[in-house]
Protein backbone atom coordinates (compact mmCIF):
# COMPACT_ATOMS: atom_id res chain seq x y z
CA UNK A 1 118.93 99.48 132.96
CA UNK A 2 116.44 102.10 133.41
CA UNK A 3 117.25 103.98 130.39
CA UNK A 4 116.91 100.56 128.28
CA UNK A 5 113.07 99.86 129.53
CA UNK A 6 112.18 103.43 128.46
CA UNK A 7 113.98 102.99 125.28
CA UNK A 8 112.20 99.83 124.41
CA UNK A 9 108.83 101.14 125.85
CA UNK A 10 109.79 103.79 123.13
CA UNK A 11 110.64 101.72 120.45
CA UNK A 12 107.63 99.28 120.97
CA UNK A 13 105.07 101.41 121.72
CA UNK A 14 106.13 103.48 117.90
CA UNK A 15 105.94 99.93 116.22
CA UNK A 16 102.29 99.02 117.05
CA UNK A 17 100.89 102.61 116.71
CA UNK A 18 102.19 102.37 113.25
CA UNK A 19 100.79 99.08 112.93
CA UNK A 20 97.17 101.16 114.60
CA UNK A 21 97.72 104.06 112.49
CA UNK A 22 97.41 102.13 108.96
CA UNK A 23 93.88 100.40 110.21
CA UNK A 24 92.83 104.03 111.44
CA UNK A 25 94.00 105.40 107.90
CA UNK A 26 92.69 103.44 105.88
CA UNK A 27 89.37 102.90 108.20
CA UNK A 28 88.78 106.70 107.76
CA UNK A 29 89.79 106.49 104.25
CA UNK A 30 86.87 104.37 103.51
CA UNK A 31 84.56 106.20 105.82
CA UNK A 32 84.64 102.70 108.22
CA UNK A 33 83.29 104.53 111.43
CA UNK A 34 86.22 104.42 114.22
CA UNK A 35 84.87 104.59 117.52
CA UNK A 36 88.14 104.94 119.43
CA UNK A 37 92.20 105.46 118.84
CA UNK A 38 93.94 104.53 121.82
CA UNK A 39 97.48 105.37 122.85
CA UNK A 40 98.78 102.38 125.17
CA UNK A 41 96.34 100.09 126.65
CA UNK A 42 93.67 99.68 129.21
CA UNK A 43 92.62 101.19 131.55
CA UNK A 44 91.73 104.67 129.89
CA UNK A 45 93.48 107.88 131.90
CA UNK A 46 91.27 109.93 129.53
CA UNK A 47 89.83 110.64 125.83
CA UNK A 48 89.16 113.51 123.55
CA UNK A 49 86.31 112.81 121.57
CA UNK A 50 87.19 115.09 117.84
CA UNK A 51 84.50 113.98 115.37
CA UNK A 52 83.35 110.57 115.78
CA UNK A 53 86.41 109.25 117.37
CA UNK A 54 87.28 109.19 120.83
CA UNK A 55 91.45 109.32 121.42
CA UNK A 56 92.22 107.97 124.74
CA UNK A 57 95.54 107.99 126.63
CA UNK A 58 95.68 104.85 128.81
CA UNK A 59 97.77 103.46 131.70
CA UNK A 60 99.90 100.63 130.15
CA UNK A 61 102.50 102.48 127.97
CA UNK A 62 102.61 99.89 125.58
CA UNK A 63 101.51 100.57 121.85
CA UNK A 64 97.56 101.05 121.11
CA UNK A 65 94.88 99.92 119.68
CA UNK A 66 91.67 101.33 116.65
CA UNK A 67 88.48 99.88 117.87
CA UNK A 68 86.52 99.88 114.54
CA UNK A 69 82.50 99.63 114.52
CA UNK A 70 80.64 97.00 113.80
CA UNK A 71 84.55 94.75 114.35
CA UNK A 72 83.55 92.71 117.36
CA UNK A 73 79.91 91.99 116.30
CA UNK A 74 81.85 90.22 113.16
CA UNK A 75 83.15 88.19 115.38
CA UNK A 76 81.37 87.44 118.14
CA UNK A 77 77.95 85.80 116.30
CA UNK A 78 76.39 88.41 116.77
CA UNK A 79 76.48 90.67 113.30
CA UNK A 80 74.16 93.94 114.21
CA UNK A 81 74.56 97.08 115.24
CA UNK A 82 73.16 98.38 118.47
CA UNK A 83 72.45 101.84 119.71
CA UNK A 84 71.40 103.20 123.23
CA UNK A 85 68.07 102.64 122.58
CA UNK A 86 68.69 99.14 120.81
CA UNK A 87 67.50 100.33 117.69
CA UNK A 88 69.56 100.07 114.05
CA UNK A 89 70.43 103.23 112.26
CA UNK A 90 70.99 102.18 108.97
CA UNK A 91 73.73 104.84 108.06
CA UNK A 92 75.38 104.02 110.64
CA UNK A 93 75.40 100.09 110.34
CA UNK A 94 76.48 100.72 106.38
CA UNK A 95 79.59 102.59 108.38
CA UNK A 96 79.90 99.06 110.21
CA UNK A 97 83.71 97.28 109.55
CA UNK A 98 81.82 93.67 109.07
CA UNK A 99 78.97 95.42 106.47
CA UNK A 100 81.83 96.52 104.28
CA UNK A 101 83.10 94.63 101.48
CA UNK A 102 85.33 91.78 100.90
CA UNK A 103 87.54 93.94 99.62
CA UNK A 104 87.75 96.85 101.77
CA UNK A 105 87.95 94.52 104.95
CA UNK A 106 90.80 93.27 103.62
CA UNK A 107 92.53 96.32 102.79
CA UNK A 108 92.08 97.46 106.57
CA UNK A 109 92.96 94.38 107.94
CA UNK A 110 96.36 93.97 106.09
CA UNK A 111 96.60 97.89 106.20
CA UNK A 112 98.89 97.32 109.89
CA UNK A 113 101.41 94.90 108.15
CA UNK A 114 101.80 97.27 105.15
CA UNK A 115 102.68 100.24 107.28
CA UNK A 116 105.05 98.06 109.68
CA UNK A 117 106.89 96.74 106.02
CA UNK A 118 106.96 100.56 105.27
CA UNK A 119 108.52 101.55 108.37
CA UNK A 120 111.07 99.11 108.06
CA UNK A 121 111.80 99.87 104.36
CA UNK A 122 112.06 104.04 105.14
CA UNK A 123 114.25 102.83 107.95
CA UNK A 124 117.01 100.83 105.76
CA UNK A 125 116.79 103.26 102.84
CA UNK A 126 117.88 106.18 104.79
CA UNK A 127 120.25 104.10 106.84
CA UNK A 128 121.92 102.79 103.40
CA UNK A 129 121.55 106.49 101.44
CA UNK A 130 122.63 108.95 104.41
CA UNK A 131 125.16 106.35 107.32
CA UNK A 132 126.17 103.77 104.83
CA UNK A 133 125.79 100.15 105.58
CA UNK A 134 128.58 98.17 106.32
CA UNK A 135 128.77 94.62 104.16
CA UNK A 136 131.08 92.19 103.42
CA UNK A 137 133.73 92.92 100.82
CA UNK A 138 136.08 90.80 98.64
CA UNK A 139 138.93 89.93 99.99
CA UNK A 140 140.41 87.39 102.98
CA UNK A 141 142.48 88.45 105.78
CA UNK A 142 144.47 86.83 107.99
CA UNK A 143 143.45 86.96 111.45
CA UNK A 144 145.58 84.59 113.47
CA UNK A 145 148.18 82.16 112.61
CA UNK A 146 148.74 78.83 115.19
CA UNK A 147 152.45 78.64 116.25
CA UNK A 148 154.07 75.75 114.28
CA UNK A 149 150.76 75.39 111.62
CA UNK A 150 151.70 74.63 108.14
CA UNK A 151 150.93 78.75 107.54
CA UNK A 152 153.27 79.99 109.97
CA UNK A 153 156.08 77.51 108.96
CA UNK A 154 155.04 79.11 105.15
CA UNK A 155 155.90 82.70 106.60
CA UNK A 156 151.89 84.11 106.60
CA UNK A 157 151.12 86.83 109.09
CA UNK A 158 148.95 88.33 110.07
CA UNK A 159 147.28 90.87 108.73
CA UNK A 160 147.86 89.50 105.03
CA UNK A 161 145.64 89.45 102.10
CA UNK A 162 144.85 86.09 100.84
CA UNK A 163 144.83 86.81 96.83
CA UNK A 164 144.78 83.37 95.13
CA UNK A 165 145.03 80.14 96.13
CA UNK A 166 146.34 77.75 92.90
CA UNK A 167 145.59 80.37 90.37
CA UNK A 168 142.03 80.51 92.13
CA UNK A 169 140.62 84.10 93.68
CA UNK A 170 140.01 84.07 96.56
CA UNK A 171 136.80 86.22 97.65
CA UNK A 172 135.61 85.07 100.93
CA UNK A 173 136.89 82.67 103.79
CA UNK A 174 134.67 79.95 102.80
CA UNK A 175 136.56 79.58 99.42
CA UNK A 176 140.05 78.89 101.29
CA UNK A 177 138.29 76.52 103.64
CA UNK A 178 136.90 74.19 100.88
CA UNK A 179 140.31 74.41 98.93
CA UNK A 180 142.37 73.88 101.99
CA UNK A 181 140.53 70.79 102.62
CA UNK A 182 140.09 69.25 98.99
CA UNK A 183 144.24 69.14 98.83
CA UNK A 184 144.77 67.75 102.19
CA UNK A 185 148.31 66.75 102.26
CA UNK A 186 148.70 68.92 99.03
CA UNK A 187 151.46 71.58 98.29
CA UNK A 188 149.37 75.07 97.66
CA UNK A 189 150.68 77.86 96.18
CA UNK A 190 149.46 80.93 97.62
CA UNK A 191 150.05 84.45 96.83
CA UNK A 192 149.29 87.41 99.60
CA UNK A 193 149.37 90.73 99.77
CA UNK A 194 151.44 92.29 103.22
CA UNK A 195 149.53 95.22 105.04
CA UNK A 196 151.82 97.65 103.73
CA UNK A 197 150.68 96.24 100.46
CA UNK A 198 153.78 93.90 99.08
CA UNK A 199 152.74 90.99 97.49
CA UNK A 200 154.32 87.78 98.23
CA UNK A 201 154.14 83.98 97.30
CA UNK A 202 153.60 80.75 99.97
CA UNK A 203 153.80 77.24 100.03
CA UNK A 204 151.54 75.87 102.10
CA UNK A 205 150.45 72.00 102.54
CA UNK A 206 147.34 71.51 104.75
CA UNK A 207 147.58 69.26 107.35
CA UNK A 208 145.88 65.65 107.21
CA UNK A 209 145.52 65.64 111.09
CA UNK A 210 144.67 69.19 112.59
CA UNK A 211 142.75 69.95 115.93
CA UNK A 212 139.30 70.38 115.58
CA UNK A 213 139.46 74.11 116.66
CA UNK A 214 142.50 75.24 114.04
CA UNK A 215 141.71 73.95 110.57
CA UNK A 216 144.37 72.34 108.39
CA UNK A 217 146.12 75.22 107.08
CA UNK A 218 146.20 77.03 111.26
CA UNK A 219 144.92 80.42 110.37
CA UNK A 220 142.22 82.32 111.60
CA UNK A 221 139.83 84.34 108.66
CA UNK A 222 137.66 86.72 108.35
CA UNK A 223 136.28 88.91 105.43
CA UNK A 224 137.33 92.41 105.02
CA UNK A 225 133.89 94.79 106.09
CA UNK A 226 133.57 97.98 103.38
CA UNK A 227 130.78 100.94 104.17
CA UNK A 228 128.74 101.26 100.80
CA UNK A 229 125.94 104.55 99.90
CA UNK A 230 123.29 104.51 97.64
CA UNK A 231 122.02 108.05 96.17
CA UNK A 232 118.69 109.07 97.47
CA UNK A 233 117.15 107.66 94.60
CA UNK A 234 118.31 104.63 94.47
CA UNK A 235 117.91 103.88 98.32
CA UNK A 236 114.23 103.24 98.41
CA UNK A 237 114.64 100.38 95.82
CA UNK A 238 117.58 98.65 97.66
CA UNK A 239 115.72 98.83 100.87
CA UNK A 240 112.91 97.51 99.56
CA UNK A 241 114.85 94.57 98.22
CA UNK A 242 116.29 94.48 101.64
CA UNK A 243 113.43 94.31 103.26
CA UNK A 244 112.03 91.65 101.43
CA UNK A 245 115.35 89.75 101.93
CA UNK A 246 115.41 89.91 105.85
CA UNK A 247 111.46 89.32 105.48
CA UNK A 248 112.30 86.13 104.45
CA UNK A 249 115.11 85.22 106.36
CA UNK A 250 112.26 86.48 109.56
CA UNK A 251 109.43 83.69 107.79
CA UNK A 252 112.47 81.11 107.93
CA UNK A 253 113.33 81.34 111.48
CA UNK A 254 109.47 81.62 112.91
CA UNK A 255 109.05 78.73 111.25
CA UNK A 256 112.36 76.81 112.75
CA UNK A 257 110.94 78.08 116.28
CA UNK A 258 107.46 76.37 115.71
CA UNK A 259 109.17 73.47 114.54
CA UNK A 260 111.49 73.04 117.03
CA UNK A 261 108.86 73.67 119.69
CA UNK A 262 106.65 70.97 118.17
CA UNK A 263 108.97 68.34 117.19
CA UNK A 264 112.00 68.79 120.11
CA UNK A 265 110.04 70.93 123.07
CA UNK A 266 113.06 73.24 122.53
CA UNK A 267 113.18 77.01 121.75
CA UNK A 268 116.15 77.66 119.44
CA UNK A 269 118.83 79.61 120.23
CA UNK A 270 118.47 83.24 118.74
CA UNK A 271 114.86 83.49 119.59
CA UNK A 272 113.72 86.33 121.95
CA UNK A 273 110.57 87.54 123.57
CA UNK A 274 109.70 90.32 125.32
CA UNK A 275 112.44 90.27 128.26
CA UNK A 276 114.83 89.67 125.47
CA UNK A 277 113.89 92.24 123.06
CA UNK A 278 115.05 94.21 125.85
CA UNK A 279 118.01 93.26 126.38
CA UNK A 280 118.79 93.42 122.70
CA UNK A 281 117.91 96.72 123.24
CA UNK A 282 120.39 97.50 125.54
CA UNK A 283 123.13 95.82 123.00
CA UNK A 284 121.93 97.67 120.03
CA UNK A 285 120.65 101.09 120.91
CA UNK A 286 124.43 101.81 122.21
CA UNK A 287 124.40 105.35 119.06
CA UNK A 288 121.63 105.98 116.95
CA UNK A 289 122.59 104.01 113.78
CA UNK A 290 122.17 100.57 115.23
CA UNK A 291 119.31 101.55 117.07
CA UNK A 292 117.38 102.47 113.67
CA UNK A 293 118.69 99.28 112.19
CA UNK A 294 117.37 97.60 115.47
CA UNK A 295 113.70 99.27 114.95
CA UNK A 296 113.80 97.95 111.18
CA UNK A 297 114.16 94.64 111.70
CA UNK A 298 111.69 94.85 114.47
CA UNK A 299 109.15 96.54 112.45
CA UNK A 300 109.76 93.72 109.86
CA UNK A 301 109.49 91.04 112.50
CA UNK A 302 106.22 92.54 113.96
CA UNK A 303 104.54 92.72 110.17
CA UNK A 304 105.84 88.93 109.29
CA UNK A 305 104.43 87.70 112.91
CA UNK A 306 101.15 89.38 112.14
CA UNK A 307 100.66 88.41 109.05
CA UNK A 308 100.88 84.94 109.52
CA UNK A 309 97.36 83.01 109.24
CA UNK A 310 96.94 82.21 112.93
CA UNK A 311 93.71 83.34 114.09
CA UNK A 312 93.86 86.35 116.54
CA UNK A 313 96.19 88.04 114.14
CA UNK A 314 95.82 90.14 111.24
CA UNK A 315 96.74 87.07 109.03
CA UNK A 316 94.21 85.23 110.69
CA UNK A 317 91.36 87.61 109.98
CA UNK A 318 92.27 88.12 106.59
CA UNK A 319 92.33 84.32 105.93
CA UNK A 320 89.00 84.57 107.16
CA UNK A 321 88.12 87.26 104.62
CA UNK A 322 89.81 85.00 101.56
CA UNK A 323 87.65 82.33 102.46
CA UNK A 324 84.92 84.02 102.05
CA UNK A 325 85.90 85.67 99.22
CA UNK A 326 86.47 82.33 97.40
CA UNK A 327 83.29 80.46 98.85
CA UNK A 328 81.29 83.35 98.04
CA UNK A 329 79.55 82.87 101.80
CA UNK A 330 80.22 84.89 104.95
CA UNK A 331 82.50 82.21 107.27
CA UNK A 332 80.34 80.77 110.67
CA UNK A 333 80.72 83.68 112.62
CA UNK A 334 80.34 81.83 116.10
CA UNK A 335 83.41 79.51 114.40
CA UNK A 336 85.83 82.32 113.48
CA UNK A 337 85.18 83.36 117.08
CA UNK A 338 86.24 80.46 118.78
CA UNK A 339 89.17 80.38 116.31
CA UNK A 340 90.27 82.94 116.82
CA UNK A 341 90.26 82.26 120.67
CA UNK A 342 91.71 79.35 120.33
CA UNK A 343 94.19 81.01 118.27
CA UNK A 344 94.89 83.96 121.34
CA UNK A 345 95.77 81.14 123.80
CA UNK A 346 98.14 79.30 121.45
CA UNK A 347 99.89 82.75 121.07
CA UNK A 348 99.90 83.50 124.48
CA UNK A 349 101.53 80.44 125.38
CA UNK A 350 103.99 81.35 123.09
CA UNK A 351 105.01 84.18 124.15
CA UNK A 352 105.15 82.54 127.68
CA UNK A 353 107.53 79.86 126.54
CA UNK A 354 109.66 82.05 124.77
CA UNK A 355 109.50 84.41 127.70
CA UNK A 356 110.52 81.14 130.42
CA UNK A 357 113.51 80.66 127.99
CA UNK A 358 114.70 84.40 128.23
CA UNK A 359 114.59 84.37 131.91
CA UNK A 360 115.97 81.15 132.40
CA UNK A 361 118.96 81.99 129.67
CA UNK A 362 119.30 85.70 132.18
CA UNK A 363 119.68 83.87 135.78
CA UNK A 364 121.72 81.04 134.01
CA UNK A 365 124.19 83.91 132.45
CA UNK A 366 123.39 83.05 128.73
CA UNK A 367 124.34 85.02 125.65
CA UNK A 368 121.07 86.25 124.12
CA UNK A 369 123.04 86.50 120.91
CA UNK A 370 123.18 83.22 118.57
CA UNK A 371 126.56 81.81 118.33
């Protein structure tokens, strides 16, 4: 249990200083003054000031933060600049985040996502170009037959390859099922292949009247799984596509658990906060493979999540930043504050609901993965 915490201390704690590290880099980039690069959060154990920047170590071992100048007065109504002795320097407020322009602002602020996207993309690409990912392949294999079912009374076994059904390949389970059930009551002629690769011929009829949990034909299916490699150079494009795949898949289910939290007061099933994030952990980080495959698709959760336009996140600010952009007028700073305060708490709550759900679904002895 021990070892779990520490690995997902581990794991989280590289996700958001990624997320830091691409405002910090692209701050710097555009000479935006950074005041301070933490590592974990408040309170501060202690900082190295090298340059401008102070780099601070602090107690909670939990990610970071970049604490850019000139960010909060942006914010907060109150756009200036103050020194020690309250006075302005004007190279240093030019070096101020909220005197920059639209379109640098922008570019910092989205700058986090980017680099969590990026992470996730490296992470597939050399998971699909150096293990091999393991997909789905072609063919349909019996994995159970029901004792007196219409496909044990036709002589399948286990362990045979469906081939075609009528004439019709066969290519995945859900084909069979739909045939099955369009000829209910229907002679089928189906030809298999054995496991020591004879092929044979069945008549099978599905049944009219079947229990609920056998189907009419009373075999169990499943797809055959096949490990597939991409060169080197063809990885980084099939990750990206990846990516971009399980990116949307991510926008999908955020929205079903907003949805569902709205309209039914329910949290779906599938959805995990912090507590179970760790357990996941604990599932997935059992050899070094998964665990990288785990990371990923956190890294692609955390950039989807943030980029979102929900005041208090990146997505948030950045809206802000369009709207200005297209209105040509600097956005009521007092109002983006409050926003994005408003937006904190809504977040916060969340995360506590979600969190409620996780620990009731532990001391009830729920699965924490979706059915």
């Amino acid at each position: 249990m021990l070892i779990t915490i520490i690995i997902f201390l581990i794991i989280l704690s590289v996700l958001v200083l990624i997320h830091e590290a691409g405002h910090f880099i692209v701050a710097k980039l555009l000479k935006i003054k950074v005041e301070e690069f933490g590592f974990g959060l408040p309170p501060r154990v202690f900082g190295i000031k090298y340059g401008e920047t102070l780099y601070s170590l602090n107690w909670l071992p939990i990610g970071g933060f970049v604490k850019l100048y000139g960010e909060d007065e942006a914010g907060s109504g109150r756009p200036q600049v103050k020194t020690q002795n309250s006075k302005v320097k004007i190279e240093d407020k030019d070096r101020a985040f909220f005197a920059r322009p639209i379109w640098q602002r922008a570019l910092v602020v989205v700058a986090g996502v980017f680099m969590n996207f990026a992470l996730a993309v490296v992470i597939i690409s050399v998971l699909f170009s150096v293990v091999g990912v393991a997909v789905g392949g072609d063919k349909v294999i019996v994995t159970d037959v029901v004792n007196g079912a219409p496909a044990q009374q036709a002589g399948i076994k286990v362990g045979d390859t469906i081939e075609y059904v009528n004439n019709v390949k066969i290519t995945n389970p859900n084909q069979l099922v739909s045939l099955a059930k369009q000829h209910l009551g229907e002679k089928l002629t189906v030809k298999l292949k054995t496991q020591n690769s004879k092929l044979k011929t069945a008549e099978v009829t599905p049944r009219k009247v079947y229990p609920a949990n056998q189907g009419p034909m009373g075999v169990a299916i499943s797809q055959n799984i096949t490990t597939i490699k991409y060169p080197w150079y063809q990885a980084p494009y099939v990750g990206t596509k990846e990516a971009l795949k399980e990116s949307y898949a991510i926008g999908a289910g955020l929205w079903s658990v907003v949805y569902n939290l709205f309209s039914k007061g329910s949290v779906p099933q599938g959805v995990a906060g912090p507590v179970g994030i760790a357990q996941l952990t604990g599932i997935f980080c059992a050899n070094i493979s998964s665990c990288l495959s785990f990371t990923g698709m956190l890294s692609l959760n955390l950039a989807i999540l943030n980029i979102l336009p929900i005041p208090a996140l990146d997505g948030g600010r950045f809206f802000f930043i369009l709207i200005e952009a297209i209105t040509r007028r600097k956005v009521n700073q007092k109002v983006e504050s409050y926003a994005h305060a408003i937006g904190m708490v809504f977040l916060l709550t969340l995360i506590a609901l979600i969190t409620l759900h996780d620990l009731i679904r532990v001391f009830t002895g729920g699965s924490i993965l979706p059915k």
